[in-house]
PDB file of N, CA and C in Angstrom:
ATOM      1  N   UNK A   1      18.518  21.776  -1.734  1.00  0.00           N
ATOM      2  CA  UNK A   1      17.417  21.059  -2.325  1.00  0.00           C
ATOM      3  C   UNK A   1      16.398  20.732  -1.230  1.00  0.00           C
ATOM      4  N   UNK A   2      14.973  21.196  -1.490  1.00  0.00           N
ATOM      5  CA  UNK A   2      13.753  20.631  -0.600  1.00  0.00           C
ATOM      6  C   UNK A   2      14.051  18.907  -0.505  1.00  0.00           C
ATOM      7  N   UNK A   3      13.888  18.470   0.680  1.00  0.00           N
ATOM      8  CA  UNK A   3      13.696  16.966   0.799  1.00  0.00           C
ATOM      9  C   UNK A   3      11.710  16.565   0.630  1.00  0.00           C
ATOM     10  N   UNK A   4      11.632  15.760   0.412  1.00  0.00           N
ATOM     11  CA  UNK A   4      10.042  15.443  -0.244  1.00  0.00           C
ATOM     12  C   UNK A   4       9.415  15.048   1.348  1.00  0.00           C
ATOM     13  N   UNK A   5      10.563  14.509   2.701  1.00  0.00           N
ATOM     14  CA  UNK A   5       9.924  14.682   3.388  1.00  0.00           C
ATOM     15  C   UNK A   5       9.808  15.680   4.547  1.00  0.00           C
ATOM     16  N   UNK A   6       8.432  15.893   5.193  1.00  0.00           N
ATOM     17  CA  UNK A   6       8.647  17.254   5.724  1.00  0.00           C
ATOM     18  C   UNK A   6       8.863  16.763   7.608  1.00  0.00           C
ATOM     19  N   UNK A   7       9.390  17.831   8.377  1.00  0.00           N
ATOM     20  CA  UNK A   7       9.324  17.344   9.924  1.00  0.00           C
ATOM     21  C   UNK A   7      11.268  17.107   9.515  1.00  0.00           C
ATOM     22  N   UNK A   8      10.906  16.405  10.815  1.00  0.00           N
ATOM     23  CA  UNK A   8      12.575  15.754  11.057  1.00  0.00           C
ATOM     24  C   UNK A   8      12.764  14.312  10.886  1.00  0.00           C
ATOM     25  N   UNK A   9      11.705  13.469  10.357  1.00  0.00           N
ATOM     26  CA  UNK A   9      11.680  12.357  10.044  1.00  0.00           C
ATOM     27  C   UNK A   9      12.689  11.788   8.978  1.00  0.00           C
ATOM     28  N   UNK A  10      13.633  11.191   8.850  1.00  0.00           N
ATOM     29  CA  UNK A  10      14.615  10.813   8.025  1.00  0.00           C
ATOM     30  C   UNK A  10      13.880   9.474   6.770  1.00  0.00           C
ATOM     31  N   UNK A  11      12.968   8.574   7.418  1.00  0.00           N
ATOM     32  CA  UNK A  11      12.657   7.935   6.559  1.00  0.00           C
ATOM     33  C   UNK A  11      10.636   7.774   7.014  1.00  0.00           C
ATOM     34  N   UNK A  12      10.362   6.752   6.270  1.00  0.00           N
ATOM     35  CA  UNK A  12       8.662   6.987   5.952  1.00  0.00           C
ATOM     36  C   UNK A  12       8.264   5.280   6.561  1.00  0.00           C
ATOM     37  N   UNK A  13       9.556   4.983   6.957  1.00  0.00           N
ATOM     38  CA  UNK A  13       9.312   3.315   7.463  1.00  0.00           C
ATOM     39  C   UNK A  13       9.916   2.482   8.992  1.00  0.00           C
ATOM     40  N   UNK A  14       9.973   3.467   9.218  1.00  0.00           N
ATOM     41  CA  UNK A  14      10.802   3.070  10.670  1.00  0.00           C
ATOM     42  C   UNK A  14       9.416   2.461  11.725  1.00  0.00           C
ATOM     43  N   UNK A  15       8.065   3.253  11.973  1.00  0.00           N
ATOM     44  CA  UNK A  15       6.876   2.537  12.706  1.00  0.00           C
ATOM     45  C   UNK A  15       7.000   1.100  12.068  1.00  0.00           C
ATOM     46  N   UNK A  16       6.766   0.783  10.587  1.00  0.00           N
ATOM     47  CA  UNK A  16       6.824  -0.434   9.818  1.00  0.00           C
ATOM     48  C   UNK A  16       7.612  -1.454  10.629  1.00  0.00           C
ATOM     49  N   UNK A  17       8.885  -1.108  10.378  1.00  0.00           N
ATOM     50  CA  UNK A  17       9.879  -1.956  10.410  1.00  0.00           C
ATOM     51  C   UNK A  17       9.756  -2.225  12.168  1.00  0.00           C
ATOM     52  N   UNK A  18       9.553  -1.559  13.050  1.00  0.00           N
ATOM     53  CA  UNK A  18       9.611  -1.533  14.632  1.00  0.00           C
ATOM     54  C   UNK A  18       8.382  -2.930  14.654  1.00  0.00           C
ATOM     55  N   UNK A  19       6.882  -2.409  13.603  1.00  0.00           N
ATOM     56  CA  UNK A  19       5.902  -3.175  14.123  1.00  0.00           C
ATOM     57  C   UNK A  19       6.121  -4.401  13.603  1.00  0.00           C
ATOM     58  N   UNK A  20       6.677  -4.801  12.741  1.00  0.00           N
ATOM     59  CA  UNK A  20       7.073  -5.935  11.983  1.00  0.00           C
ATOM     60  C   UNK A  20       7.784  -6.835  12.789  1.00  0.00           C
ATOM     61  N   UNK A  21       9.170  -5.930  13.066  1.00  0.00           N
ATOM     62  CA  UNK A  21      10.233  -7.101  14.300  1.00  0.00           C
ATOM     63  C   UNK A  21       9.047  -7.343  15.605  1.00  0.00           C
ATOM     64  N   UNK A  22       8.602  -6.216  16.149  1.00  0.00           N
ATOM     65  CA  UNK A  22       7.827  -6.803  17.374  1.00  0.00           C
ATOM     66  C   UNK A  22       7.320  -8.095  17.168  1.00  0.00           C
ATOM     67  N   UNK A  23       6.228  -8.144  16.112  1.00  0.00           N
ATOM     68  CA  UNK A  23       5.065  -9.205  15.685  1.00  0.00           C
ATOM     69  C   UNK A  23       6.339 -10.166  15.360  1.00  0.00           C
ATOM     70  N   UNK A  24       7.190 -10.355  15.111  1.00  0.00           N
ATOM     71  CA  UNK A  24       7.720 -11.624  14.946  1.00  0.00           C
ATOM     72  C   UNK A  24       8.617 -12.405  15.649  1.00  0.00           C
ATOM     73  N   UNK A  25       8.688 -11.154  16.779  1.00  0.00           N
ATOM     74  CA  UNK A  25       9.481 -11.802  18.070  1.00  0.00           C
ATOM     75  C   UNK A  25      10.932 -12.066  17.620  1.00  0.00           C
ATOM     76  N   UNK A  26      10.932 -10.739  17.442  1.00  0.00           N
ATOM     77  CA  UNK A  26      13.096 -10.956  16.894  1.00  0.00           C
ATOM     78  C   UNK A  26      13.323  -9.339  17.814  1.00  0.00           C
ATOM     79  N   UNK A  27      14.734  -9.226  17.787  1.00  0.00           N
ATOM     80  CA  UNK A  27      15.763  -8.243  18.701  1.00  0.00           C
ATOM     81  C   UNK A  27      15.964  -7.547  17.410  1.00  0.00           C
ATOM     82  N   UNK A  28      16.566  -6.335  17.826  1.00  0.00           N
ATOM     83  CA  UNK A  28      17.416  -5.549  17.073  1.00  0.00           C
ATOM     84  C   UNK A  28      18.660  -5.988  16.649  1.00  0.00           C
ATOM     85  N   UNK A  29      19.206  -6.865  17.596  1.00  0.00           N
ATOM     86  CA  UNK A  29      20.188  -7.228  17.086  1.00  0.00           C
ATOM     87  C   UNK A  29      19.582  -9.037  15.998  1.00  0.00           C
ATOM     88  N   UNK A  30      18.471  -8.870  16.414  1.00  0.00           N
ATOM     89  CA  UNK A  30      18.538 -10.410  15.192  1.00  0.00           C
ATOM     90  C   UNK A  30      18.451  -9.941  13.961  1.00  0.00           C
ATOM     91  N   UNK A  31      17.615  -8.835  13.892  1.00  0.00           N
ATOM     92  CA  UNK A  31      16.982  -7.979  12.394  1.00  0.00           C
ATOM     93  C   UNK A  31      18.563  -7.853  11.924  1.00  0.00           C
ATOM     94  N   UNK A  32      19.549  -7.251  12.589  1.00  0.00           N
ATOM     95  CA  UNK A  32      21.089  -7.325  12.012  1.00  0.00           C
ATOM     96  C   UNK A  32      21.211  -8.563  11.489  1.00  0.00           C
ATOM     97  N   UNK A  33      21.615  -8.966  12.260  1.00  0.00           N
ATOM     98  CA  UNK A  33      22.393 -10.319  12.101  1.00  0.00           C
ATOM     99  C   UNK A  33      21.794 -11.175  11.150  1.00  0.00           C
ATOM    100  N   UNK A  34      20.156 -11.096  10.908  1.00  0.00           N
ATOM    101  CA  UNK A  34      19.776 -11.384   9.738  1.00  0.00           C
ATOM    102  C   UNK A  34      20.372 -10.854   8.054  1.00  0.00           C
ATOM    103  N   UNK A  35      20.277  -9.765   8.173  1.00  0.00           N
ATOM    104  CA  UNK A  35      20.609  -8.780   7.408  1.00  0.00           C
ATOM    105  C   UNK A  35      21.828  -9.183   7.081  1.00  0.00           C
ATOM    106  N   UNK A  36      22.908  -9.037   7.819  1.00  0.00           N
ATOM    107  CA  UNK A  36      24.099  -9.537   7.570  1.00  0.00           C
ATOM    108  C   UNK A  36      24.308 -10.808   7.304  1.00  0.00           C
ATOM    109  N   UNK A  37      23.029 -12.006   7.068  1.00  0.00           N
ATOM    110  CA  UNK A  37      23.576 -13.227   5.935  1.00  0.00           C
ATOM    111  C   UNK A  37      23.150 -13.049   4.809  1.00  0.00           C
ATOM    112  N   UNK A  38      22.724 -11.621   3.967  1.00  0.00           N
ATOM    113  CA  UNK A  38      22.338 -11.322   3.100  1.00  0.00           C
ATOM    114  C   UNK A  38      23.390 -10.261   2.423  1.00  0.00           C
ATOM    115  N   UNK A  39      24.808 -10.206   3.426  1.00  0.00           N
ATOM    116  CA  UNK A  39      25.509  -9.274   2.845  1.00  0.00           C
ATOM    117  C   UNK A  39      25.023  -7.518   3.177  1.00  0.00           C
ATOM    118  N   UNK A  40      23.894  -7.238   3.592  1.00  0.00           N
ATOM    119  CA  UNK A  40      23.297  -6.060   3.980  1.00  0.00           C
ATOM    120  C   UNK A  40      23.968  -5.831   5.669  1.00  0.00           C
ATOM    121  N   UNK A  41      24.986  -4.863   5.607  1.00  0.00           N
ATOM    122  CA  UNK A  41      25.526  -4.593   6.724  1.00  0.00           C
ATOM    123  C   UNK A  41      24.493  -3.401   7.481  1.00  0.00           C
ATOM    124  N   UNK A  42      23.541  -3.846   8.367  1.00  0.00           N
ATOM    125  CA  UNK A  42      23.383  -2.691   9.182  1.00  0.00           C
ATOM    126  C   UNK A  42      23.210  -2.989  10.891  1.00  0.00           C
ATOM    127  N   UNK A  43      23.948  -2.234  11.519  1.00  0.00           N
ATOM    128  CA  UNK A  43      24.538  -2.603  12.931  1.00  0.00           C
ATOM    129  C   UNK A  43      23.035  -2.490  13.749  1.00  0.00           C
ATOM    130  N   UNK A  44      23.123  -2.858  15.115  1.00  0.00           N
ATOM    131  CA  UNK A  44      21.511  -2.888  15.532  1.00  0.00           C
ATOM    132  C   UNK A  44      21.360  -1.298  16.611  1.00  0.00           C
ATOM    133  N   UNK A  45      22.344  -0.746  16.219  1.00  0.00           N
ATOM    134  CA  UNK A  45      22.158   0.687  16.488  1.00  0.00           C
ATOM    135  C   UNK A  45      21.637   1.531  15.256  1.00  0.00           C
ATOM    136  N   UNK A  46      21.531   1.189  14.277  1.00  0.00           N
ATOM    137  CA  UNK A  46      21.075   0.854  13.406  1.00  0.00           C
ATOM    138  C   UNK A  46      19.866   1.355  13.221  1.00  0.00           C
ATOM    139  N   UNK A  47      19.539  -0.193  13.251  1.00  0.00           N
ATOM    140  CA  UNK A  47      18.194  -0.763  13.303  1.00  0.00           C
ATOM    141  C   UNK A  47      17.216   0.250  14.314  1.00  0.00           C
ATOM    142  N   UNK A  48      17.660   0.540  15.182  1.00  0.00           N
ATOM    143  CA  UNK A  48      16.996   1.500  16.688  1.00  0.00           C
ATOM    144  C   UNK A  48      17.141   2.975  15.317  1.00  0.00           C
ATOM    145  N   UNK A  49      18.023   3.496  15.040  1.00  0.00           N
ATOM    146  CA  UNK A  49      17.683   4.786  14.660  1.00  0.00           C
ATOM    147  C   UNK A  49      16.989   4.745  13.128  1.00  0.00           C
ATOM    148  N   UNK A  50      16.729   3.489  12.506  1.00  0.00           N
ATOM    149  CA  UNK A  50      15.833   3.529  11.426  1.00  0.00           C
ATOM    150  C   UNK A  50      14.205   3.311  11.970  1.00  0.00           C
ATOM    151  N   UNK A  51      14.048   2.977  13.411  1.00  0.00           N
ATOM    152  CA  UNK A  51      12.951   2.619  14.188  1.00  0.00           C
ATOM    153  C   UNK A  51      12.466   3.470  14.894  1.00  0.00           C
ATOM    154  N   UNK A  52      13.559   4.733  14.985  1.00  0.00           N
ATOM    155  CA  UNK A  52      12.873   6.437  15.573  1.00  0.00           C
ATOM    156  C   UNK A  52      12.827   7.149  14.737  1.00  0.00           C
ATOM    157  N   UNK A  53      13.328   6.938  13.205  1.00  0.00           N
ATOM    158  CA  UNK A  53      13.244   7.542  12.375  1.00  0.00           C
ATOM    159  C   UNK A  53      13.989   8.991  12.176  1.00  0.00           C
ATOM    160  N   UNK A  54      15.332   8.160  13.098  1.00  0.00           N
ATOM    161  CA  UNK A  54      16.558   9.307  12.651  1.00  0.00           C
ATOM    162  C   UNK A  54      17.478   9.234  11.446  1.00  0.00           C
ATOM    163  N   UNK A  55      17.500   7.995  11.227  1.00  0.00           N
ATOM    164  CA  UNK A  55      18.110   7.503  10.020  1.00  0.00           C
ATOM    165  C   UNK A  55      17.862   7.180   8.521  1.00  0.00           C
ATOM    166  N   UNK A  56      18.398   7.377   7.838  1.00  0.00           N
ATOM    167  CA  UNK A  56      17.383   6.972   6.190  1.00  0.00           C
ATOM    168  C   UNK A  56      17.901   5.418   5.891  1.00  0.00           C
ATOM    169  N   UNK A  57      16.998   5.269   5.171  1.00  0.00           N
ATOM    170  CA  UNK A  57      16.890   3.964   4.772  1.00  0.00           C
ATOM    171  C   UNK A  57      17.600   3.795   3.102  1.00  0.00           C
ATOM    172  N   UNK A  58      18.446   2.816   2.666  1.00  0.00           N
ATOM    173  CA  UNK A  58      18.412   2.270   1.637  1.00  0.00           C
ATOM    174  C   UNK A  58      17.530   1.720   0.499  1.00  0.00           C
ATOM    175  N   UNK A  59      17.720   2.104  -0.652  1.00  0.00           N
ATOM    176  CA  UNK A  59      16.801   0.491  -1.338  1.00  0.00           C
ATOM    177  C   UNK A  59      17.312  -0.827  -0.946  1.00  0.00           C
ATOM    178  N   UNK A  60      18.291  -1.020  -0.720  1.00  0.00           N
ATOM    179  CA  UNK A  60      19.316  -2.228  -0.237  1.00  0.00           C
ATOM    180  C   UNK A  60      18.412  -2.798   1.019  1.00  0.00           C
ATOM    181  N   UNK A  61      18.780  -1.732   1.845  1.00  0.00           N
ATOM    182  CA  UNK A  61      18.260  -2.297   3.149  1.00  0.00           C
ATOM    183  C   UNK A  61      16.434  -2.726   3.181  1.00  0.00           C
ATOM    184  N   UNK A  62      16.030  -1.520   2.593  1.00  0.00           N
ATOM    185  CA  UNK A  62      14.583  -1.949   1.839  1.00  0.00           C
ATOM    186  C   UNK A  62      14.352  -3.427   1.951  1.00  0.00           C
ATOM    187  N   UNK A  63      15.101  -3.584   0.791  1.00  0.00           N
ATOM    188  CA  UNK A  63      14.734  -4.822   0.193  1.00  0.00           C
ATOM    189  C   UNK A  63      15.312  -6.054   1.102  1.00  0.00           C
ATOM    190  N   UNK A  64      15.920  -5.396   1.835  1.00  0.00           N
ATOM    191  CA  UNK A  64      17.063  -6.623   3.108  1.00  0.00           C
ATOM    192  C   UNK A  64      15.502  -7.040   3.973  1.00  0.00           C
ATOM    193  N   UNK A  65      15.116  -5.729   4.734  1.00  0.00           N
ATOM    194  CA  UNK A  65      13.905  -6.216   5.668  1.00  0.00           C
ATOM    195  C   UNK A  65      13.080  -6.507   4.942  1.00  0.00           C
ATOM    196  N   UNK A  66      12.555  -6.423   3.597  1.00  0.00           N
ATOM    197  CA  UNK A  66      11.341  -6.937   3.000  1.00  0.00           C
ATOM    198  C   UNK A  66      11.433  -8.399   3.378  1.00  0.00           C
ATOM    199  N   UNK A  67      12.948  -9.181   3.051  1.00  0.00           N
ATOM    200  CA  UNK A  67      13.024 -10.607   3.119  1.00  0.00           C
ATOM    201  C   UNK A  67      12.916 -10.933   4.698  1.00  0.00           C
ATOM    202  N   UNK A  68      13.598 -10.101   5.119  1.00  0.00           N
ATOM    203  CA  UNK A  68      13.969 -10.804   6.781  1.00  0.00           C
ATOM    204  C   UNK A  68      12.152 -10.871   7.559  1.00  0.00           C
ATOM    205  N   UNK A  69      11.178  -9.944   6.945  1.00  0.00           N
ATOM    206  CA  UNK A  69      10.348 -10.203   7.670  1.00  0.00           C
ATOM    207  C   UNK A  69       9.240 -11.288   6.638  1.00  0.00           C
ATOM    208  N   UNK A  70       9.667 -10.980   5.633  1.00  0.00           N
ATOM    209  CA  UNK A  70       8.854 -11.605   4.470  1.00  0.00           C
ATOM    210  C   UNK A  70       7.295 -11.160   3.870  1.00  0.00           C
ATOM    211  N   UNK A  71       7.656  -9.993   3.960  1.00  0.00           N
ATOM    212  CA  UNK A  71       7.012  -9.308   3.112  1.00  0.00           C
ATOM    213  C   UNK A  71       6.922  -8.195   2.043  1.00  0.00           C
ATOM    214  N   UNK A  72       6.436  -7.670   1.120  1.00  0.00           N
ATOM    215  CA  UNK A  72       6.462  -7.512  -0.053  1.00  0.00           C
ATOM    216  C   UNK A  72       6.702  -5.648   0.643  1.00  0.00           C
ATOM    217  N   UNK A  73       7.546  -5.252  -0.236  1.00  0.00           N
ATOM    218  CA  UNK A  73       8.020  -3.528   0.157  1.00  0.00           C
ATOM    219  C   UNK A  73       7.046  -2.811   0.291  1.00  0.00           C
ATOM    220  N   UNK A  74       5.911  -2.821  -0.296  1.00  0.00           N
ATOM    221  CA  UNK A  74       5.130  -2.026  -0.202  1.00  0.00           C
ATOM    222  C   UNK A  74       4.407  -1.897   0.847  1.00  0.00           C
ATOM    223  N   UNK A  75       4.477  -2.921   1.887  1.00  0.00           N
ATOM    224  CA  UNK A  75       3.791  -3.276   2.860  1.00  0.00           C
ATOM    225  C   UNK A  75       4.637  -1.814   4.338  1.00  0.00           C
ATOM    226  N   UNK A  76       5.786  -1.736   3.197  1.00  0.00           N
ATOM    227  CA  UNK A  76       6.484  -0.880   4.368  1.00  0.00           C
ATOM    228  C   UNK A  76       5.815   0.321   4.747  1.00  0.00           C
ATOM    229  N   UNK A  77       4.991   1.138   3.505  1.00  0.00           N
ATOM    230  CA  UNK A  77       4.153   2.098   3.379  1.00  0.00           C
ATOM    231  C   UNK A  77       2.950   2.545   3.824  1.00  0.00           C
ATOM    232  N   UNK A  78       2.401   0.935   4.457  1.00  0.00           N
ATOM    233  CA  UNK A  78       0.871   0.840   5.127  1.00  0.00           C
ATOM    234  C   UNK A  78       0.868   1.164   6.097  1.00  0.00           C
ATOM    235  N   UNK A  79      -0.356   1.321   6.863  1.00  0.00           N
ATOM    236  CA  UNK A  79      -0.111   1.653   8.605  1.00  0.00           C
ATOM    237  C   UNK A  79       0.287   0.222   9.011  1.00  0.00           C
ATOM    238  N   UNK A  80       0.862   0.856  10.665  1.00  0.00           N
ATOM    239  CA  UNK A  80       1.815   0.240  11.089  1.00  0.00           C
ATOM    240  C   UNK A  80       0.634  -0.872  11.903  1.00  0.00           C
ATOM    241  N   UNK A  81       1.345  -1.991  12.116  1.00  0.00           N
ATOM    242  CA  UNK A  81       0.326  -3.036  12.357  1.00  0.00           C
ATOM    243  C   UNK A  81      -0.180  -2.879  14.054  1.00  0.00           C
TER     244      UNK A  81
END
């Protein structure tokens, strides 16, 4: 099956999510450890390969960083700040 995205990019939100933790002054490992009081297990090795965009992303997890940074999903889609 064609994947919808093209390159070697695994997901369409990893710049997002990198520029998001920067601007709010959290670690890779806090974006976890956040995550994980939400029941959303993702390790902060993780977090680094959803941030080079080796890894795919969840709706779960989606919706995990929408809260941890507090903003609305769609925001994941915009350019990166």
């Amino acid at each position: 099956m064609a994947r919808i995205i093209d390159g070697k990019a695994m997901n369409m939100v990893g710049d997002k999510v990198k520029a998001l933790r920067l601007a709010n002054g959290m670690s890779q490992q806090a974006v976890s450890n956040k995550l994980e009081t939400m029941a959303i297990y993702v390790c902060r090795g993780s977090i680094s390969r959803i941030e080079d965009k080796t890894r795919t992303v969840t709706d779960i997890e989606l919706y995990g960083l929408a809260q941890v940074f507090g903003v609305p999903i769609e925001d994941f889609f915009g350019k990166p700040e």
